[in-house]
N, C-alpha and C. Protein backbone atom coordinates (compact mmCIF):
# COMPACT_ATOMS: atom_id res chain seq x y z
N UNK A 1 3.41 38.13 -1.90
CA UNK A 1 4.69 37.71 -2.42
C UNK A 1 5.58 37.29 -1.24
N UNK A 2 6.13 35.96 -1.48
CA UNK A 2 7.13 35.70 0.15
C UNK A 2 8.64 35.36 -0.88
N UNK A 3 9.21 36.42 -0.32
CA UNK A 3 10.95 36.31 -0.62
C UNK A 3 11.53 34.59 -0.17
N UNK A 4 11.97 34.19 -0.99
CA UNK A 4 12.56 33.04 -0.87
C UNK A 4 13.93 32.85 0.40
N UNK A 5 14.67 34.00 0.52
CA UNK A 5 15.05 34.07 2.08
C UNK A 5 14.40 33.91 3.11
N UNK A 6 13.11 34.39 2.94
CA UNK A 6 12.09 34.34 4.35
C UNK A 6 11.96 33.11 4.34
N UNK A 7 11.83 32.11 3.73
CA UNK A 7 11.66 30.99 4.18
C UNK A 7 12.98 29.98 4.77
N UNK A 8 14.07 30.33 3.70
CA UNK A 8 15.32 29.37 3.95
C UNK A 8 15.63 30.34 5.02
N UNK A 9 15.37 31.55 6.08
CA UNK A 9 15.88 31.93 7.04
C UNK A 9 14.97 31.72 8.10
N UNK A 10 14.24 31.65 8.35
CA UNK A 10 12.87 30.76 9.28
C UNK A 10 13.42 29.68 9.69
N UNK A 11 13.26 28.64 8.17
CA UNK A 11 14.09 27.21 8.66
C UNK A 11 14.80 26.95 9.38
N UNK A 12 15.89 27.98 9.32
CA UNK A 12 17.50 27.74 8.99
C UNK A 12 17.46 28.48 10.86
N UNK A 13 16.62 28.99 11.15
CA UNK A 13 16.69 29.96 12.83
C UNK A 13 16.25 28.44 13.25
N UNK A 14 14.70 28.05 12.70
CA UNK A 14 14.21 26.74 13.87
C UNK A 14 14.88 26.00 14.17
N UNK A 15 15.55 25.09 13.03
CA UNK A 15 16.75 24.22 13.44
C UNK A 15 17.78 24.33 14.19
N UNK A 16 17.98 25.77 14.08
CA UNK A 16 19.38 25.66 15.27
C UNK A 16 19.30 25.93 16.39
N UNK A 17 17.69 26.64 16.38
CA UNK A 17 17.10 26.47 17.82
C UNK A 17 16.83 25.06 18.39
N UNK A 18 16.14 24.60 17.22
CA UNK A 18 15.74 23.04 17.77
C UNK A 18 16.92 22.28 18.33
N UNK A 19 18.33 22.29 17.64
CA UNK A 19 19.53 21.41 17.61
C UNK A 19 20.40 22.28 19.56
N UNK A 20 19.73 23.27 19.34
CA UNK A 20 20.49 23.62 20.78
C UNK A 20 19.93 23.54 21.91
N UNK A 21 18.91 23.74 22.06
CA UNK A 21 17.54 22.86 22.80
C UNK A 21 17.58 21.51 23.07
N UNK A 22 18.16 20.68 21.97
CA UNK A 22 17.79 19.36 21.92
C UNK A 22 19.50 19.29 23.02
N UNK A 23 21.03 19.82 22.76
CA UNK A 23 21.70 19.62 23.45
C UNK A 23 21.34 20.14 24.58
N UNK A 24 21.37 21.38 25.31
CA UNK A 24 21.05 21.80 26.14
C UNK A 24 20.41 20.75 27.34
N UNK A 25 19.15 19.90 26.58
CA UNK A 25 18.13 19.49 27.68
C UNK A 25 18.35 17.63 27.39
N UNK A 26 19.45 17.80 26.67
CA UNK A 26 19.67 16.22 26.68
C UNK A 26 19.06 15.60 26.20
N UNK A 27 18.49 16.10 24.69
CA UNK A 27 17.08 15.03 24.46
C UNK A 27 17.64 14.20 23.50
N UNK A 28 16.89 12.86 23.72
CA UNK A 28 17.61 11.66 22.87
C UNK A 28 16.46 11.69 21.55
N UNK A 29 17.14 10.74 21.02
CA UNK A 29 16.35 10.10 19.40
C UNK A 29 16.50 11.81 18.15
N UNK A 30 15.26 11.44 17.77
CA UNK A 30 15.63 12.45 16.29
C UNK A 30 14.62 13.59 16.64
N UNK A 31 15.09 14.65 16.67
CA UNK A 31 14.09 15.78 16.38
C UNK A 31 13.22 15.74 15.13
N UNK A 32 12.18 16.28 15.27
CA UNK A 32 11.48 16.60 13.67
C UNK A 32 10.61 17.92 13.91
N UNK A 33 11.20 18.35 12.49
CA UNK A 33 10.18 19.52 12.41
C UNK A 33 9.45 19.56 11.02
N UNK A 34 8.03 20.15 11.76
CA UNK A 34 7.27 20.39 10.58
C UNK A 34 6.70 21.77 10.12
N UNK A 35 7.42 21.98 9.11
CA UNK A 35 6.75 23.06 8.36
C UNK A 35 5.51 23.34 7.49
N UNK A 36 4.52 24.20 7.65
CA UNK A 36 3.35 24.74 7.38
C UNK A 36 3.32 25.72 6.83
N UNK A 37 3.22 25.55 5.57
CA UNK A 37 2.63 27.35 4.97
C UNK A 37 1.09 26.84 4.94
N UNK A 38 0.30 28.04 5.43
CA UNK A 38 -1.12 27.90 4.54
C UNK A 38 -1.56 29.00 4.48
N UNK A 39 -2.49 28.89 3.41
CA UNK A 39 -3.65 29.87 2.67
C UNK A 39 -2.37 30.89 1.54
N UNK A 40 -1.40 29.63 1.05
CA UNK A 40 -0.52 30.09 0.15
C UNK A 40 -1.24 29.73 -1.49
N UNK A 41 -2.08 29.64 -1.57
CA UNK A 41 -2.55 29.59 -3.01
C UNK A 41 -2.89 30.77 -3.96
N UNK A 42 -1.93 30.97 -4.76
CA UNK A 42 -1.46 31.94 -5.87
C UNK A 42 -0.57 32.74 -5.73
N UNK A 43 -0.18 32.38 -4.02
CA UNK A 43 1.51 33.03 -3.76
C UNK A 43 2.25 32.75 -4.62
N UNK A 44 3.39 34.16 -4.86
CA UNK A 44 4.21 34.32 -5.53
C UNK A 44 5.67 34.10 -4.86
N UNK A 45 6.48 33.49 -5.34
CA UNK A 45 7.74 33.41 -4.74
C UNK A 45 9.15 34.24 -5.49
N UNK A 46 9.71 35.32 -4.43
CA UNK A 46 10.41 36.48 -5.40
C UNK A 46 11.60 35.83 -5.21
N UNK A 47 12.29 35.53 -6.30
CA UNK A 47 13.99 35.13 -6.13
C UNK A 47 14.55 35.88 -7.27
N UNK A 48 15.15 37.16 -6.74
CA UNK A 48 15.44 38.09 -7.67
C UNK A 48 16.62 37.35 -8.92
N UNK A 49 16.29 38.36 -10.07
CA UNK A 49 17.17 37.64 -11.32
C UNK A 49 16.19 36.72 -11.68
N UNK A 50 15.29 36.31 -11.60
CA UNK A 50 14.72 34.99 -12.11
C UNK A 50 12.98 35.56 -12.44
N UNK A 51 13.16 35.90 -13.75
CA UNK A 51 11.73 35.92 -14.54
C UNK A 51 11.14 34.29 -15.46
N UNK A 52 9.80 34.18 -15.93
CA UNK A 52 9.02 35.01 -14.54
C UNK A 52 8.82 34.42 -13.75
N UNK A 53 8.25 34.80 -12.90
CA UNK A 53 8.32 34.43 -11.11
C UNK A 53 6.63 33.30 -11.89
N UNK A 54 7.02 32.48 -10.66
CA UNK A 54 5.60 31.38 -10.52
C UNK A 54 4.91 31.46 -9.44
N UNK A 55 4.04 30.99 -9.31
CA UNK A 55 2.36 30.85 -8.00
C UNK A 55 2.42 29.75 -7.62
N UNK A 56 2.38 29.80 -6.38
CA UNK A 56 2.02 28.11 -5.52
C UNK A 56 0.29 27.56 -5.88
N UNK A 57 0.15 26.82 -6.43
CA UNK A 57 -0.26 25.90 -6.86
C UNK A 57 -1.48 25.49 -6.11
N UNK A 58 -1.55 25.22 -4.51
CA UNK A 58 -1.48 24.33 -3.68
C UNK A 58 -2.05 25.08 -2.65
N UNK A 59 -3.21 25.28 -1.68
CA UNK A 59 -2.92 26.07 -0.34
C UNK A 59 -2.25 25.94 0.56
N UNK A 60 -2.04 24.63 0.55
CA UNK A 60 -1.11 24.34 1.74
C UNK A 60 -0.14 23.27 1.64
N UNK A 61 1.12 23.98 2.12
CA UNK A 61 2.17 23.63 2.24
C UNK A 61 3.09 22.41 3.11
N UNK A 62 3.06 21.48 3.45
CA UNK A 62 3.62 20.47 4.75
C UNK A 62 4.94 19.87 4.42
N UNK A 63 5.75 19.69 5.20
CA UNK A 63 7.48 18.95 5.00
C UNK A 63 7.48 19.11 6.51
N UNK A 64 8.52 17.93 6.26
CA UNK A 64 9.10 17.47 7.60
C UNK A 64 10.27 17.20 7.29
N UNK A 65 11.38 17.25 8.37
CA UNK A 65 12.69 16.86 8.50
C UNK A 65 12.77 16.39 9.74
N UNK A 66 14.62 15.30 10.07
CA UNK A 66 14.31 15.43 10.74
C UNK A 66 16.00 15.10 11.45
N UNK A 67 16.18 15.44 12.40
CA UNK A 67 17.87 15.35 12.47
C UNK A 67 17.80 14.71 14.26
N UNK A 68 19.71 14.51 14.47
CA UNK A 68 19.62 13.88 15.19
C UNK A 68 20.14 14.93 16.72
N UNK A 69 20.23 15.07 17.91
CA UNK A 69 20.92 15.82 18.86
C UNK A 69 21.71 15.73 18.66
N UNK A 70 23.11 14.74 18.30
CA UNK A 70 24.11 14.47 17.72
C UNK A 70 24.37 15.44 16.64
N UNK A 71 23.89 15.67 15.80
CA UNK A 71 24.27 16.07 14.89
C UNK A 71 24.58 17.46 15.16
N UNK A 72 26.01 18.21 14.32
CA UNK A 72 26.67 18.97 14.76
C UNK A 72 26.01 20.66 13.93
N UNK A 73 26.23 22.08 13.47
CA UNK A 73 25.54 22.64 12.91
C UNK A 73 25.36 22.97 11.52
N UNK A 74 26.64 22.08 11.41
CA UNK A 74 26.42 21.91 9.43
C UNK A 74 25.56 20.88 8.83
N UNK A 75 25.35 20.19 10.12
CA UNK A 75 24.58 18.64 9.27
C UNK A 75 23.10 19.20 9.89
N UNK A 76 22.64 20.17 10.62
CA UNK A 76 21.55 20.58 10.47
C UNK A 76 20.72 21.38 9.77
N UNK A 77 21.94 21.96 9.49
CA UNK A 77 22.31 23.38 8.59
C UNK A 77 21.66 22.98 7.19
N UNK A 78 22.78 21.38 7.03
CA UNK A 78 22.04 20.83 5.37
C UNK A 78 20.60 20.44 5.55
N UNK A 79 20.15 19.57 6.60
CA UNK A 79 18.82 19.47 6.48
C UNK A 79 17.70 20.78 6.31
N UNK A 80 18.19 21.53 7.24
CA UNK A 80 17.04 22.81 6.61
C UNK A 80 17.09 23.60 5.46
N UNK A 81 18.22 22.71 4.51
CA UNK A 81 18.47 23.51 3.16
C UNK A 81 17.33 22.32 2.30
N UNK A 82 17.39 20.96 2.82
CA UNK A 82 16.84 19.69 2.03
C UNK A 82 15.20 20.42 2.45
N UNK A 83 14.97 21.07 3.58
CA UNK A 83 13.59 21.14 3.61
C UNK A 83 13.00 21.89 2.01
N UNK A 84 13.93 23.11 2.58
CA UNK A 84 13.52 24.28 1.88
C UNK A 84 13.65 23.91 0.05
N UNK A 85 14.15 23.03 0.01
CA UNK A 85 14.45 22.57 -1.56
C UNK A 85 13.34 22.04 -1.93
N UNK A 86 12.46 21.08 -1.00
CA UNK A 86 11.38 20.19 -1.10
C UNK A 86 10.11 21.56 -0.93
N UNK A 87 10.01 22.36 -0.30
CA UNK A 87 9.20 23.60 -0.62
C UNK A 87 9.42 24.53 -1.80
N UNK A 88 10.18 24.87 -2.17
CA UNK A 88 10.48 25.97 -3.65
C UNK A 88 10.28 25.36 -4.35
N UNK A 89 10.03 23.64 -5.01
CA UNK A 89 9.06 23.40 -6.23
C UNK A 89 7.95 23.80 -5.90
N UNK A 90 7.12 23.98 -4.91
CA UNK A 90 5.53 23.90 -5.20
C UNK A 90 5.44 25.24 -5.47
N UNK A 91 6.09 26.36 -5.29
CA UNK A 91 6.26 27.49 -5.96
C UNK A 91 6.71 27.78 -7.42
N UNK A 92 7.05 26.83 -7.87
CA UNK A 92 7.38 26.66 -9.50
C UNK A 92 9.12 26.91 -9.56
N UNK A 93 9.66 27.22 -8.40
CA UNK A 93 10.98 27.12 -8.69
C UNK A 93 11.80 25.82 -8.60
N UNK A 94 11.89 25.16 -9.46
CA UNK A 94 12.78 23.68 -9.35
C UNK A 94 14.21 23.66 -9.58
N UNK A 95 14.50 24.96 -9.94
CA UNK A 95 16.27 24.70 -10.22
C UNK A 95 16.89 25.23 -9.24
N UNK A 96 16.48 25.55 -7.78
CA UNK A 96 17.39 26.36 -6.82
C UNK A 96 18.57 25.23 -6.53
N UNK A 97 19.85 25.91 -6.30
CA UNK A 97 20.67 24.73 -5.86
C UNK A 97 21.27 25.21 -4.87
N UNK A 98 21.62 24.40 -4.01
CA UNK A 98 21.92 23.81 -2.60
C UNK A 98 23.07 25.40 -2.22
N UNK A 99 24.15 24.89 -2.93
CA UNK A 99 25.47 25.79 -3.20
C UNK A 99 24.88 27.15 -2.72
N UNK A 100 23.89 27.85 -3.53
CA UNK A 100 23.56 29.39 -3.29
C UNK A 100 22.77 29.50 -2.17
N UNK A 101 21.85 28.56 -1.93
CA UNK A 101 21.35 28.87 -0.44
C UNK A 101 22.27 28.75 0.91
N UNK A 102 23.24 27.79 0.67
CA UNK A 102 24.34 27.35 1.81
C UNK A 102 25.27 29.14 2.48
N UNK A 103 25.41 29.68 0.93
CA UNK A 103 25.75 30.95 0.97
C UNK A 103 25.22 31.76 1.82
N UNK A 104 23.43 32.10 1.89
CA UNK A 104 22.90 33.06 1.72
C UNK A 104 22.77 32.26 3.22
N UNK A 105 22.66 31.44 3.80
CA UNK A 105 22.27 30.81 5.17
C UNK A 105 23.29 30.84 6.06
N UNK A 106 24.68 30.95 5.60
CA UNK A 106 25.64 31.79 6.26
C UNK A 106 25.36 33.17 7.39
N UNK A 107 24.91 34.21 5.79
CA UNK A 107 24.39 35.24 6.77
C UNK A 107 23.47 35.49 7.86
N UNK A 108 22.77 34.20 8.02
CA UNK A 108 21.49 34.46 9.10
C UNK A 108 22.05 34.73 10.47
């Protein structure tokens, strides 16, 4: 079972590692990152309040994003929310919205 935080808080660490890295060392053009789940087939995804829970589908998982050094930590912030939105369908969750993760990505 992988908690649906564990993933939007993974993301949500790489990117702002990636985005401070990328200032730090001066790097030009667009970062991209790619995310990998595998050997996720019949994983369950727990997002409490929400019966019943669904199984990934799929073994393996791939998305990419991809932002700019420029870009400041809310506009990276949204891209690793756009990742994580494009991952929680293949888990059967399609109605997460933006709003409650923005929340919960606060606390990281």
């Amino acid at each position: 079972m992988i908690h649906y935080l564990e993933i939007l808080h993974v993301v949500t660490q790489a990117f702002e590692f990636g985005r401070r890295l990328a200032v730090a060392c001066d790097i030009q053009g667009l970062v991209t990152y790619n995310v990998s789940l595998n050997n996720v087939l019949g994983h369950e995804i727990l997002v409490p309040k929400r019966f019943p829970s669904s199984h990934c589908k799929t073994d393996k998982i791939v998305e990419s994003e991809a932002f700019s050094p420029l870009d400041g930590p809310d506009a990276v912030f949204a891209r690793a929310i756009a990742l994580v939105l494009r991952i929680y369908p293949q888990f059967g969750w399609r109605d997460a919205q933006a709003d409650d993760l923005r929340q919960q990505q606060r606390r990281v």
